[in-house]
ModelCIF file with pLDDT and N, C-alpha, C, O atoms, coordinates in Angstrom:
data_MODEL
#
_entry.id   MODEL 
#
_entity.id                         1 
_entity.type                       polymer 
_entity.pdbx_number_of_molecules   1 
#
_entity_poly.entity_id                      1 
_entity_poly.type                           'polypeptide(L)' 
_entity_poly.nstd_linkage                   no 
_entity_poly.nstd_monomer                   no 
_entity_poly.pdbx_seq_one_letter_code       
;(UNK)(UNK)(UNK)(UNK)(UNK)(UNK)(UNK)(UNK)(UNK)(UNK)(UNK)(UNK)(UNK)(UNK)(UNK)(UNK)
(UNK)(UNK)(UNK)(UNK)(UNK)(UNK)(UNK)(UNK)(UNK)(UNK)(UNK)(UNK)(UNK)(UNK)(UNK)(UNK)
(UNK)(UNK)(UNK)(UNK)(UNK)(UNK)(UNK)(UNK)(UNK)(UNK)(UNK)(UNK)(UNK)(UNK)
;
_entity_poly.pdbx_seq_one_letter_code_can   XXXXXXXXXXXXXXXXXXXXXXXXXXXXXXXXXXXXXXXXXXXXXX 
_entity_poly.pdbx_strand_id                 A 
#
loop_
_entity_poly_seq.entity_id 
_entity_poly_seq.num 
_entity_poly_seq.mon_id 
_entity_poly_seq.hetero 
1 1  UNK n 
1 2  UNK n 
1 3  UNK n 
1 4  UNK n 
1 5  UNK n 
1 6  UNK n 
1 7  UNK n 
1 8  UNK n 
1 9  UNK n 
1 10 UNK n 
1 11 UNK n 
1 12 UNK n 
1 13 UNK n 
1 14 UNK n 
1 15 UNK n 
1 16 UNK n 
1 17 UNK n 
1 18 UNK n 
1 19 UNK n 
1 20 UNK n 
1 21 UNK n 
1 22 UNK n 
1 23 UNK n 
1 24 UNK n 
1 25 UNK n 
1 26 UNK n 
1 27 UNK n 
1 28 UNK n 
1 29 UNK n 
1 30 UNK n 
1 31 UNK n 
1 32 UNK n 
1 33 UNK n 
1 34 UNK n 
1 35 UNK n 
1 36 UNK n 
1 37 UNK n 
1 38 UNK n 
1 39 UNK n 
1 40 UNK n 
1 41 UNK n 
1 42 UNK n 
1 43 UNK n 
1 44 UNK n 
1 45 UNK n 
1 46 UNK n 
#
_struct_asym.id          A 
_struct_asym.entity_id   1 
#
loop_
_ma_qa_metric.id 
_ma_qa_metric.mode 
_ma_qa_metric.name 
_ma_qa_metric.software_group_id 
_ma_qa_metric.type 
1 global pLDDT . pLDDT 
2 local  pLDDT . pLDDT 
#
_ma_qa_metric_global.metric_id      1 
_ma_qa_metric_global.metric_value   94.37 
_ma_qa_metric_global.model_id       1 
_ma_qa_metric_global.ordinal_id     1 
#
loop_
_ma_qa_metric_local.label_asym_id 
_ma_qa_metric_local.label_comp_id 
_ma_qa_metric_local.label_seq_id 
_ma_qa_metric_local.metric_id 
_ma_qa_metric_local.metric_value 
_ma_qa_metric_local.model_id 
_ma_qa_metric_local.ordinal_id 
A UNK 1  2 97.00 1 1  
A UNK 2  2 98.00 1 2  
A UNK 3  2 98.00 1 3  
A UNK 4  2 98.00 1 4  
A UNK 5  2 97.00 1 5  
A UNK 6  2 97.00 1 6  
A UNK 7  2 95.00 1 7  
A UNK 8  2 93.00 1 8  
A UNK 9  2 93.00 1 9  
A UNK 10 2 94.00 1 10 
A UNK 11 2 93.00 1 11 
A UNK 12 2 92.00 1 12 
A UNK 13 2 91.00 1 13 
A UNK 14 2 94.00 1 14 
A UNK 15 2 94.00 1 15 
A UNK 16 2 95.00 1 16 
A UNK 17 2 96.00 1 17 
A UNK 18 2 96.00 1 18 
A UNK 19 2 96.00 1 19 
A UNK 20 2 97.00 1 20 
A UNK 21 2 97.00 1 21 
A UNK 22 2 95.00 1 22 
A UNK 23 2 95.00 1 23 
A UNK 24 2 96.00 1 24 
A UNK 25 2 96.00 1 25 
A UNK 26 2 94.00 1 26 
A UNK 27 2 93.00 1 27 
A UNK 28 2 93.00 1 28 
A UNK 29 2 92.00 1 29 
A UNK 30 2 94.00 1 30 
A UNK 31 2 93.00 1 31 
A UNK 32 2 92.00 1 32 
A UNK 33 2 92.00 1 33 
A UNK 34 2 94.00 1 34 
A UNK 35 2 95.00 1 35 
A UNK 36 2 95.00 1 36 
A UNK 37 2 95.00 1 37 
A UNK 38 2 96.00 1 38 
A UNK 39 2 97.00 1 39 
A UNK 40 2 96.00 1 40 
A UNK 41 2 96.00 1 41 
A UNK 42 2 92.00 1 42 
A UNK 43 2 89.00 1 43 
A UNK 44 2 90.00 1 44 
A UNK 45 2 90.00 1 45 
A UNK 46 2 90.00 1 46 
#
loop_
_atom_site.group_PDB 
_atom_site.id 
_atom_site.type_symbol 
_atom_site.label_atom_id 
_atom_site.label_alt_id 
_atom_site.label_comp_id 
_atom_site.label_asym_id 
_atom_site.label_entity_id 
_atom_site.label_seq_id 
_atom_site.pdbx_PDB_ins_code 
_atom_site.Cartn_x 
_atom_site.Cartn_y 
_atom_site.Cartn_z 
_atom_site.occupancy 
_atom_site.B_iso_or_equiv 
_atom_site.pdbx_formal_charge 
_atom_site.auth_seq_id 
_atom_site.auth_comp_id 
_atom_site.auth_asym_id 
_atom_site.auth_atom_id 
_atom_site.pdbx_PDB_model_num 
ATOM 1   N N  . UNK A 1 1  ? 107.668 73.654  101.313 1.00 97.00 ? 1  UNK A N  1 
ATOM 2   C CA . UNK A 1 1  ? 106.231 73.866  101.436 1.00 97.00 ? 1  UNK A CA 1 
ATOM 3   C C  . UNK A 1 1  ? 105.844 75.311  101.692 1.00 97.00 ? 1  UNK A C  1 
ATOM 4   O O  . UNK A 1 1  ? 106.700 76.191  101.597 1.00 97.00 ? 1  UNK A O  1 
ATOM 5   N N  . UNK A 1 2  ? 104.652 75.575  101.997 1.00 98.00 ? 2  UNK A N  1 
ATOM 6   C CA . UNK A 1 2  ? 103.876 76.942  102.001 1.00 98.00 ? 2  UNK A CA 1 
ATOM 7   C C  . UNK A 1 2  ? 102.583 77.205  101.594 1.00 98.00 ? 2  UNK A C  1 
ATOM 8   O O  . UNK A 1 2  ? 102.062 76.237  101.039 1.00 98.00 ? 2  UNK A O  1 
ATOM 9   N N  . UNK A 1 3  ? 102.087 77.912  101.658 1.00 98.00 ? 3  UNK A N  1 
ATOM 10  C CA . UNK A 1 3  ? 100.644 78.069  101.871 1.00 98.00 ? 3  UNK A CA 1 
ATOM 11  C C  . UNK A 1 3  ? 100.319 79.308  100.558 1.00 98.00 ? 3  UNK A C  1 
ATOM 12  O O  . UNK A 1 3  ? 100.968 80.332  100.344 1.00 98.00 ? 3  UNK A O  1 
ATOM 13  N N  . UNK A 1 4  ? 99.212  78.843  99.883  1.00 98.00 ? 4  UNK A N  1 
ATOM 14  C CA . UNK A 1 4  ? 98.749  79.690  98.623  1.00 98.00 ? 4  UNK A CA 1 
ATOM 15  C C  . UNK A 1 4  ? 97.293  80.104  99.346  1.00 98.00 ? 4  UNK A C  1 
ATOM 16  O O  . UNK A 1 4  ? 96.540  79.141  99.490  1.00 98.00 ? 4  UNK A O  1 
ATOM 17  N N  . UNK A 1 5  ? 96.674  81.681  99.927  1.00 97.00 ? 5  UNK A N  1 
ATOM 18  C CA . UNK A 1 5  ? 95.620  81.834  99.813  1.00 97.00 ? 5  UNK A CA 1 
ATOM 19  C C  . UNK A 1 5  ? 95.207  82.470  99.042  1.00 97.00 ? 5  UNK A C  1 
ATOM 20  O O  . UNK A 1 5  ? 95.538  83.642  98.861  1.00 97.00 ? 5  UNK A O  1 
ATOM 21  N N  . UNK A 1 6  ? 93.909  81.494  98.033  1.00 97.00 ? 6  UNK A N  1 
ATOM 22  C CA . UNK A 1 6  ? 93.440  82.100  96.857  1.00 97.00 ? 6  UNK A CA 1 
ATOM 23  C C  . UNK A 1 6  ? 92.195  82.404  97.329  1.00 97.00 ? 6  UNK A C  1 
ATOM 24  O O  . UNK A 1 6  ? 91.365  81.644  97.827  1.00 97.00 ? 6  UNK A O  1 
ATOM 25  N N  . UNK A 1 7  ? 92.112  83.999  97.061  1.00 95.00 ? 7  UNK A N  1 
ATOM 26  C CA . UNK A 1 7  ? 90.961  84.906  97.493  1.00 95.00 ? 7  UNK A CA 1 
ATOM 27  C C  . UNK A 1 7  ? 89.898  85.367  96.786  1.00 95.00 ? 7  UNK A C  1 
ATOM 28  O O  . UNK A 1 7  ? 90.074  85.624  95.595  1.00 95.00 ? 7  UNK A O  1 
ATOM 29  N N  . UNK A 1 8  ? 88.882  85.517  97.254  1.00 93.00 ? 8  UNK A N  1 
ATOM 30  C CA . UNK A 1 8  ? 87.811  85.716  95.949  1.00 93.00 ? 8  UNK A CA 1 
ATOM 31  C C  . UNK A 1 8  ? 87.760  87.036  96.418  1.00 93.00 ? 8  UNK A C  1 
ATOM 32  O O  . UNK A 1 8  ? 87.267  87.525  97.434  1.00 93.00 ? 8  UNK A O  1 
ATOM 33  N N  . UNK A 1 9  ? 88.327  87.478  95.534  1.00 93.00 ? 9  UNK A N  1 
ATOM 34  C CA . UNK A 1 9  ? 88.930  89.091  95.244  1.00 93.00 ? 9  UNK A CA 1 
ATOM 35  C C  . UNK A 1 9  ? 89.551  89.726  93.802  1.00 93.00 ? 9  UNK A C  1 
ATOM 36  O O  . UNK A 1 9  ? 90.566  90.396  93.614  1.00 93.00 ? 9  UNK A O  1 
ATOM 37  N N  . UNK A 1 10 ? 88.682  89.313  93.011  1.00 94.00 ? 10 UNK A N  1 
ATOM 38  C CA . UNK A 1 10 ? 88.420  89.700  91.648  1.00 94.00 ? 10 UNK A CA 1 
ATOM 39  C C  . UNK A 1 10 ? 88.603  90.959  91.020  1.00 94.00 ? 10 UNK A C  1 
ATOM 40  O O  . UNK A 1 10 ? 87.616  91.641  90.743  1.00 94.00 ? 10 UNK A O  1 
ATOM 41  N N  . UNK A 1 11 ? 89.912  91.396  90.728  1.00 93.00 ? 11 UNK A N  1 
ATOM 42  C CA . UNK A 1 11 ? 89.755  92.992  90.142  1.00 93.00 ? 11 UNK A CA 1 
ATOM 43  C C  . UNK A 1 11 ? 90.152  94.169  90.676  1.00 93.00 ? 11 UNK A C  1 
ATOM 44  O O  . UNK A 1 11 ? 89.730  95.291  90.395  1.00 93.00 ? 11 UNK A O  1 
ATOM 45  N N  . UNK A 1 12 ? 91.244  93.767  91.705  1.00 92.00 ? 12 UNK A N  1 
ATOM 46  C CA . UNK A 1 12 ? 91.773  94.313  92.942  1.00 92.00 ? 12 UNK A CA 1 
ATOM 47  C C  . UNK A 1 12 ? 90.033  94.381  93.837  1.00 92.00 ? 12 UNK A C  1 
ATOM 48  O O  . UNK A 1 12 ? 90.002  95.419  94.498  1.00 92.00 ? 12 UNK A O  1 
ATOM 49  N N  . UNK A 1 13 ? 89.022  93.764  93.949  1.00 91.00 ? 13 UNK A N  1 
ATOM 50  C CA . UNK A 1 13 ? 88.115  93.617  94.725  1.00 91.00 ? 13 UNK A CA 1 
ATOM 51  C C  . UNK A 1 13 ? 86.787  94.286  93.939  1.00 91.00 ? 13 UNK A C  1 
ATOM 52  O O  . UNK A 1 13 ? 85.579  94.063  94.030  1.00 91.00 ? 13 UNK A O  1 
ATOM 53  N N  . UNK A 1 14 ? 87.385  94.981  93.329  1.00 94.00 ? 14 UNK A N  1 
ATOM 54  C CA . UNK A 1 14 ? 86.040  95.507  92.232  1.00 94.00 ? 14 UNK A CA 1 
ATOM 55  C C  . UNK A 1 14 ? 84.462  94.564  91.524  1.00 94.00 ? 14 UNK A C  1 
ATOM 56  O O  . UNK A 1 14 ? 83.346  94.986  91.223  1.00 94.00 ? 14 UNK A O  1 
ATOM 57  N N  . UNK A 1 15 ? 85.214  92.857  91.465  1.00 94.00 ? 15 UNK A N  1 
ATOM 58  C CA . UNK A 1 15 ? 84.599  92.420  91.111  1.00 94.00 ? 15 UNK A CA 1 
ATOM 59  C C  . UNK A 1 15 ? 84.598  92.190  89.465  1.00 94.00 ? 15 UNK A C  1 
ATOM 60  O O  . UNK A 1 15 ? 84.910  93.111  88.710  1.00 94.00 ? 15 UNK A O  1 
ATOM 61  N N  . UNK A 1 16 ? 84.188  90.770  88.945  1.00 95.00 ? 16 UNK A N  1 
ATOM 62  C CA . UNK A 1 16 ? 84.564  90.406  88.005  1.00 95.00 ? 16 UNK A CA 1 
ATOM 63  C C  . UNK A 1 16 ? 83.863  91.333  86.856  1.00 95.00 ? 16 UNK A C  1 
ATOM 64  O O  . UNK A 1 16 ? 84.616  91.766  85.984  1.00 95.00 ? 16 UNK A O  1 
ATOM 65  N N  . UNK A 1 17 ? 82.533  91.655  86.794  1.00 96.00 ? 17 UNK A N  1 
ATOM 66  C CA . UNK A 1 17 ? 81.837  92.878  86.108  1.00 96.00 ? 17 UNK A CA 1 
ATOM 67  C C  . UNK A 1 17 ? 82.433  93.592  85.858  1.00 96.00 ? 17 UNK A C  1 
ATOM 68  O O  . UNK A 1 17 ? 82.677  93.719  84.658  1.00 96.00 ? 17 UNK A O  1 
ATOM 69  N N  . UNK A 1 18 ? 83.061  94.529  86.844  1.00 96.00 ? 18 UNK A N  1 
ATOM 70  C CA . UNK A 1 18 ? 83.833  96.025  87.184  1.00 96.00 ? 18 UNK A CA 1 
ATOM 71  C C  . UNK A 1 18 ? 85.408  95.622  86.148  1.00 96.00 ? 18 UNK A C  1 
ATOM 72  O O  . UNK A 1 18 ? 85.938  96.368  85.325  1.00 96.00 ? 18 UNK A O  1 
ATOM 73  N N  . UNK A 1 19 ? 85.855  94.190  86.562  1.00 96.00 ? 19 UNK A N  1 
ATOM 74  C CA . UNK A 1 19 ? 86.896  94.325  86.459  1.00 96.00 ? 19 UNK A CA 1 
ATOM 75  C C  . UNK A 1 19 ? 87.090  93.867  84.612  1.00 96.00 ? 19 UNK A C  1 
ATOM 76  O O  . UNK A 1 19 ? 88.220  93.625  84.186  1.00 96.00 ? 19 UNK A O  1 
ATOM 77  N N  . UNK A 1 20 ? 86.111  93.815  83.868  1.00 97.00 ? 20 UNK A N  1 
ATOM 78  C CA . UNK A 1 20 ? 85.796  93.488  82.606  1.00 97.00 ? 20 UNK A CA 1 
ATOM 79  C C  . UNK A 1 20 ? 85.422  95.359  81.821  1.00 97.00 ? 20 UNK A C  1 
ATOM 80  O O  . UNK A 1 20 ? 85.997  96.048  80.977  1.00 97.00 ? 20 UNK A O  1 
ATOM 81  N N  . UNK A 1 21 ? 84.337  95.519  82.574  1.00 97.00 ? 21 UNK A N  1 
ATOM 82  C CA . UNK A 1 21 ? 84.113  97.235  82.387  1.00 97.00 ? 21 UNK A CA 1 
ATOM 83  C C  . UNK A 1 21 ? 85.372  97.708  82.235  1.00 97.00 ? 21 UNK A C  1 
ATOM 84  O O  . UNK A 1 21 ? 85.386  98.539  81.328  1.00 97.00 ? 21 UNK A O  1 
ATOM 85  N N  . UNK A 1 22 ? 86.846  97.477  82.915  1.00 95.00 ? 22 UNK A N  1 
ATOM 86  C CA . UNK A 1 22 ? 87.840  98.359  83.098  1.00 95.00 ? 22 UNK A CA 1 
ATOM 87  C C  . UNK A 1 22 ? 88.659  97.888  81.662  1.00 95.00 ? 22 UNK A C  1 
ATOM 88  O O  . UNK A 1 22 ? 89.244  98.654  80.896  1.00 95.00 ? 22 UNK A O  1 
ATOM 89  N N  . UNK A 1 23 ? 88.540  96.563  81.541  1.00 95.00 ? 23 UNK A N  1 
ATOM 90  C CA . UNK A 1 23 ? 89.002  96.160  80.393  1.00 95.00 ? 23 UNK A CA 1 
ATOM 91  C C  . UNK A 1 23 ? 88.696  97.054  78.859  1.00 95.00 ? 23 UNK A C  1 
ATOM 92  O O  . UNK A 1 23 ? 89.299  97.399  77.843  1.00 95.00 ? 23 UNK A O  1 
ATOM 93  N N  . UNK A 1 24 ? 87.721  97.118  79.311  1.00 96.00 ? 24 UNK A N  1 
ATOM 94  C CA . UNK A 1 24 ? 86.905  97.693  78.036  1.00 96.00 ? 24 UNK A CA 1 
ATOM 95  C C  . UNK A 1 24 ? 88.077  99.335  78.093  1.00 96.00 ? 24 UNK A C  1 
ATOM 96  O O  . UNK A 1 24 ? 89.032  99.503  77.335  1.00 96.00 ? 24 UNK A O  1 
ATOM 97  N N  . UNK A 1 25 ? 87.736  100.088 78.925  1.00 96.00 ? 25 UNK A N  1 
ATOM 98  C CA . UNK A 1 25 ? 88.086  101.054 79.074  1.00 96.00 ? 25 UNK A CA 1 
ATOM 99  C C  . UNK A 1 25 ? 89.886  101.474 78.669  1.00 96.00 ? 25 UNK A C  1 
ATOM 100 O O  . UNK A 1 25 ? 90.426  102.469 78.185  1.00 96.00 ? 25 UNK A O  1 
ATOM 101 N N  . UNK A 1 26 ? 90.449  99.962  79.229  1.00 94.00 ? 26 UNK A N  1 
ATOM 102 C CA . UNK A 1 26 ? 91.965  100.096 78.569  1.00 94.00 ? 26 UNK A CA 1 
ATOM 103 C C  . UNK A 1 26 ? 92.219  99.626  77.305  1.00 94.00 ? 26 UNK A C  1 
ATOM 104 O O  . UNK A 1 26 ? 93.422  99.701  77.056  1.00 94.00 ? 26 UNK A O  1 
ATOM 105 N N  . UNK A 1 27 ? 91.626  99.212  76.490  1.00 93.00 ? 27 UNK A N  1 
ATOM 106 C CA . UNK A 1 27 ? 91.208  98.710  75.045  1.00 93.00 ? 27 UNK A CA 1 
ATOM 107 C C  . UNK A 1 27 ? 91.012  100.703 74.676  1.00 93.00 ? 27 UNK A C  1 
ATOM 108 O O  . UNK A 1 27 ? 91.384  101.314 73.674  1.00 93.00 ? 27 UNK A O  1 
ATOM 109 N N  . UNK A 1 28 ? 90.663  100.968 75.290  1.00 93.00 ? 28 UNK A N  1 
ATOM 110 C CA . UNK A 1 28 ? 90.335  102.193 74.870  1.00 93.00 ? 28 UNK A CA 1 
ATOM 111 C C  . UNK A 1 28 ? 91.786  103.475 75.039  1.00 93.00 ? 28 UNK A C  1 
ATOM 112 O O  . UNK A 1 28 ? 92.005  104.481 74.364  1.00 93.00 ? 28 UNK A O  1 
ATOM 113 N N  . UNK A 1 29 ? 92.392  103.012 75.970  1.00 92.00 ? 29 UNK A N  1 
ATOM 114 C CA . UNK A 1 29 ? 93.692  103.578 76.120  1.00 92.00 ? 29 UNK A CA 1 
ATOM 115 C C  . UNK A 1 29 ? 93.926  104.381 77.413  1.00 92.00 ? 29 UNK A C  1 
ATOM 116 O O  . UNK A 1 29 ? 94.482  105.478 77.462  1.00 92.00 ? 29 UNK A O  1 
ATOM 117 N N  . UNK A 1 30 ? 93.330  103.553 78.657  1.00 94.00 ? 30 UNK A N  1 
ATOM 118 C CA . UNK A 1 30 ? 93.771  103.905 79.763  1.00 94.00 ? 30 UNK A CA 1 
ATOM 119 C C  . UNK A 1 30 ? 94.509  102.637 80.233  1.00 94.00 ? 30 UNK A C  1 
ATOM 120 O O  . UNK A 1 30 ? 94.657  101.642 79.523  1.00 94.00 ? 30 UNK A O  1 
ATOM 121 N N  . UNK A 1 31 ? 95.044  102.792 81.740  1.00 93.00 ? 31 UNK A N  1 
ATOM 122 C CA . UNK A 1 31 ? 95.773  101.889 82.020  1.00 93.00 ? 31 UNK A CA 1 
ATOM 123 C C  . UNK A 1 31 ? 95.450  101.981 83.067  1.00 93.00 ? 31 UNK A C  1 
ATOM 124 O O  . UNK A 1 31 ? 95.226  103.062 83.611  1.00 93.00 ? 31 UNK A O  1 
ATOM 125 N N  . UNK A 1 32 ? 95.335  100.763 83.660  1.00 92.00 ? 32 UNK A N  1 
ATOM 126 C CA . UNK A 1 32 ? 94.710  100.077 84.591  1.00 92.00 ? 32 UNK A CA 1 
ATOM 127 C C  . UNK A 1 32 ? 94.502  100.982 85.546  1.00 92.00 ? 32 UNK A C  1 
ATOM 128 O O  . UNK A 1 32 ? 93.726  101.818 85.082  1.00 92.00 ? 32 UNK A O  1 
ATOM 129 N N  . UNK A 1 33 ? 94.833  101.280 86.782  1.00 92.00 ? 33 UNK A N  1 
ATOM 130 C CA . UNK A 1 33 ? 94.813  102.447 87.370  1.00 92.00 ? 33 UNK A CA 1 
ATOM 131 C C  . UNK A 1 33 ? 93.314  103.107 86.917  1.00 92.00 ? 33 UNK A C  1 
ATOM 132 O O  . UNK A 1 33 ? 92.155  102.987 87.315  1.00 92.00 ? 33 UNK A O  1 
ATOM 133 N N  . UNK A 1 34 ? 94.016  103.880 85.842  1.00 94.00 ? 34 UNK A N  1 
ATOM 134 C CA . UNK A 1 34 ? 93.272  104.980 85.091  1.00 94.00 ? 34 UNK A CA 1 
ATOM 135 C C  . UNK A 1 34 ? 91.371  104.678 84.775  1.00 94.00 ? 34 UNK A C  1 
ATOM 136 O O  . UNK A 1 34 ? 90.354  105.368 84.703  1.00 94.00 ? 34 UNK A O  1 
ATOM 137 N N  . UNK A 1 35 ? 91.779  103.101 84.656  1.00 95.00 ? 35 UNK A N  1 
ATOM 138 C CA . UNK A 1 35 ? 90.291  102.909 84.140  1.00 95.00 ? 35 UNK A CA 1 
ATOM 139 C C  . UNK A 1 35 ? 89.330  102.161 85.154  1.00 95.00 ? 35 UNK A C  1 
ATOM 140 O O  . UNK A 1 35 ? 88.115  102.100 84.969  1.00 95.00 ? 35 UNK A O  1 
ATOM 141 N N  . UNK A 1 36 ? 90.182  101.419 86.584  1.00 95.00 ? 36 UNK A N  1 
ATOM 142 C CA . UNK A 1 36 ? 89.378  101.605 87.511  1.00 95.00 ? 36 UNK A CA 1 
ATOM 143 C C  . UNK A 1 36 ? 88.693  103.052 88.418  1.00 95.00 ? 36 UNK A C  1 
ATOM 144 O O  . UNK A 1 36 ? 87.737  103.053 89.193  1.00 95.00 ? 36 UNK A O  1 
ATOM 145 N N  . UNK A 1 37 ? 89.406  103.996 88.069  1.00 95.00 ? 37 UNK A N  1 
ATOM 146 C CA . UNK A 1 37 ? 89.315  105.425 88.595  1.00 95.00 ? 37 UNK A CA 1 
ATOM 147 C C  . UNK A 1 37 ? 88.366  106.105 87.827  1.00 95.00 ? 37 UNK A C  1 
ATOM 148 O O  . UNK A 1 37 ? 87.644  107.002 88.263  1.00 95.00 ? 37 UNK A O  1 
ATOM 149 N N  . UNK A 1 38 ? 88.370  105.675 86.676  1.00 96.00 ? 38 UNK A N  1 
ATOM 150 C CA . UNK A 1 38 ? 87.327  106.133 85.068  1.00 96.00 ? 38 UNK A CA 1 
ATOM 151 C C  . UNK A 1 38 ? 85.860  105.258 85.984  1.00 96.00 ? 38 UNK A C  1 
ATOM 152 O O  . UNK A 1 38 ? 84.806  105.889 86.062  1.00 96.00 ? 38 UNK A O  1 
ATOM 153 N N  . UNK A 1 39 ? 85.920  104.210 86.446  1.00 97.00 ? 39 UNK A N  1 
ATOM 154 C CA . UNK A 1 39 ? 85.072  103.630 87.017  1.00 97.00 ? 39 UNK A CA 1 
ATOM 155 C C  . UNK A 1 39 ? 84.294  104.371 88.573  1.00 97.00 ? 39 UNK A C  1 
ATOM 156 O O  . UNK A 1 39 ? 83.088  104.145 88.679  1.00 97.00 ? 39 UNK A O  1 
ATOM 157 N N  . UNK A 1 40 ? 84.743  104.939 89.346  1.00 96.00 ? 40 UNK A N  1 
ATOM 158 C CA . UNK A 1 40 ? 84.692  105.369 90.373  1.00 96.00 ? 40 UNK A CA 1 
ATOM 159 C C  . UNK A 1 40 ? 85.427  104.947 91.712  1.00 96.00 ? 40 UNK A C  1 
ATOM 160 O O  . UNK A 1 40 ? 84.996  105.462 92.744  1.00 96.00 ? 40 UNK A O  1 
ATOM 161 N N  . UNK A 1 41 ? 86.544  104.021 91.808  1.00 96.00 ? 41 UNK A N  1 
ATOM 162 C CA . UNK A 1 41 ? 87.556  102.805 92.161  1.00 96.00 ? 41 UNK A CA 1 
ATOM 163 C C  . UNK A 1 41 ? 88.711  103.439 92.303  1.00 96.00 ? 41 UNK A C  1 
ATOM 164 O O  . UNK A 1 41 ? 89.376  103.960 91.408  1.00 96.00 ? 41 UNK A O  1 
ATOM 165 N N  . UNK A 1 42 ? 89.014  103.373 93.789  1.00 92.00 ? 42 UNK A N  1 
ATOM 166 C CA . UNK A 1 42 ? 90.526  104.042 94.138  1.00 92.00 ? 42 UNK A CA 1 
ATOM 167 C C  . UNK A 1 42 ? 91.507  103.058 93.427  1.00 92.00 ? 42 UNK A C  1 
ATOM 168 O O  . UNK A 1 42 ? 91.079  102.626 92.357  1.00 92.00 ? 42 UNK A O  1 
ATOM 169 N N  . UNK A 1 43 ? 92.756  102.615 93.819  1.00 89.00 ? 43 UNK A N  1 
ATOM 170 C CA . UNK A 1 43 ? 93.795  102.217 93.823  1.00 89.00 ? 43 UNK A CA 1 
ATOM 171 C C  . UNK A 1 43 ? 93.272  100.792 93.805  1.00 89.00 ? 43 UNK A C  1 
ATOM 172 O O  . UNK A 1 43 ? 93.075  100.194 92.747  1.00 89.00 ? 43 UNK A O  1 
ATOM 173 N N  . UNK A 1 44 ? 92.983  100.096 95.379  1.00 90.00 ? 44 UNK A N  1 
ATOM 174 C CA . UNK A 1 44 ? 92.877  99.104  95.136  1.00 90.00 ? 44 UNK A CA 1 
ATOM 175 C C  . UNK A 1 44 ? 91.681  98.533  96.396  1.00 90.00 ? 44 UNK A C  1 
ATOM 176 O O  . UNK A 1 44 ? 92.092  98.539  97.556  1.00 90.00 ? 44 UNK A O  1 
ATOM 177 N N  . UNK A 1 45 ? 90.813  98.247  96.240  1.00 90.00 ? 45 UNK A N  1 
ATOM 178 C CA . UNK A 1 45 ? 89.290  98.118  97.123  1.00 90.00 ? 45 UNK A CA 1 
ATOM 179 C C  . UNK A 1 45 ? 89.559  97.023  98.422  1.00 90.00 ? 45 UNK A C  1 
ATOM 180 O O  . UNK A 1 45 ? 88.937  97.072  99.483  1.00 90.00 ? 45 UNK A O  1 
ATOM 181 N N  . UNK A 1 46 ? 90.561  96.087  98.111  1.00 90.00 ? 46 UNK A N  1 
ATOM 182 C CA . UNK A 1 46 ? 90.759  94.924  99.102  1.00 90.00 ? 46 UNK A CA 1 
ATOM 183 C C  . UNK A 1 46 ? 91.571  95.012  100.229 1.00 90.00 ? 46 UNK A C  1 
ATOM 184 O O  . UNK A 1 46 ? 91.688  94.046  100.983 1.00 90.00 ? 46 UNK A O  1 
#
C-alpha cells in the first residue's frame, strides 16, 4: 500500500493556460524550461 497525492498543480503550478501557452512555445523549439521562462516562470512555481 501507499498513498498517491494528486495535486491541483498544473504546469509545475503555472496553471493549465500557462502550461498550454508553453506548449505552443516548444512546438516552436524551446524546451520546457526555456518556454516557461519565455513565459515569465522560474524553474518550477510549486
Amino acid at each position: 500500500g501507499g498513498i498517491v497525492l494528486y495535486l491541483d498543480q498544473e504546469g509545475r503550478g503555472n496553471g493549465l493556460a500557462n502550461k498550454i501557452r508553453a506548449y505552443d512555445l516548444q512546438a516552436r523549439g524551446l524546451d520546457t524550461y526555456e518556454a516557461d521562462e519565455a513565459l515569465g516562470f522560474g524553474l518550477d512555481q510549486r
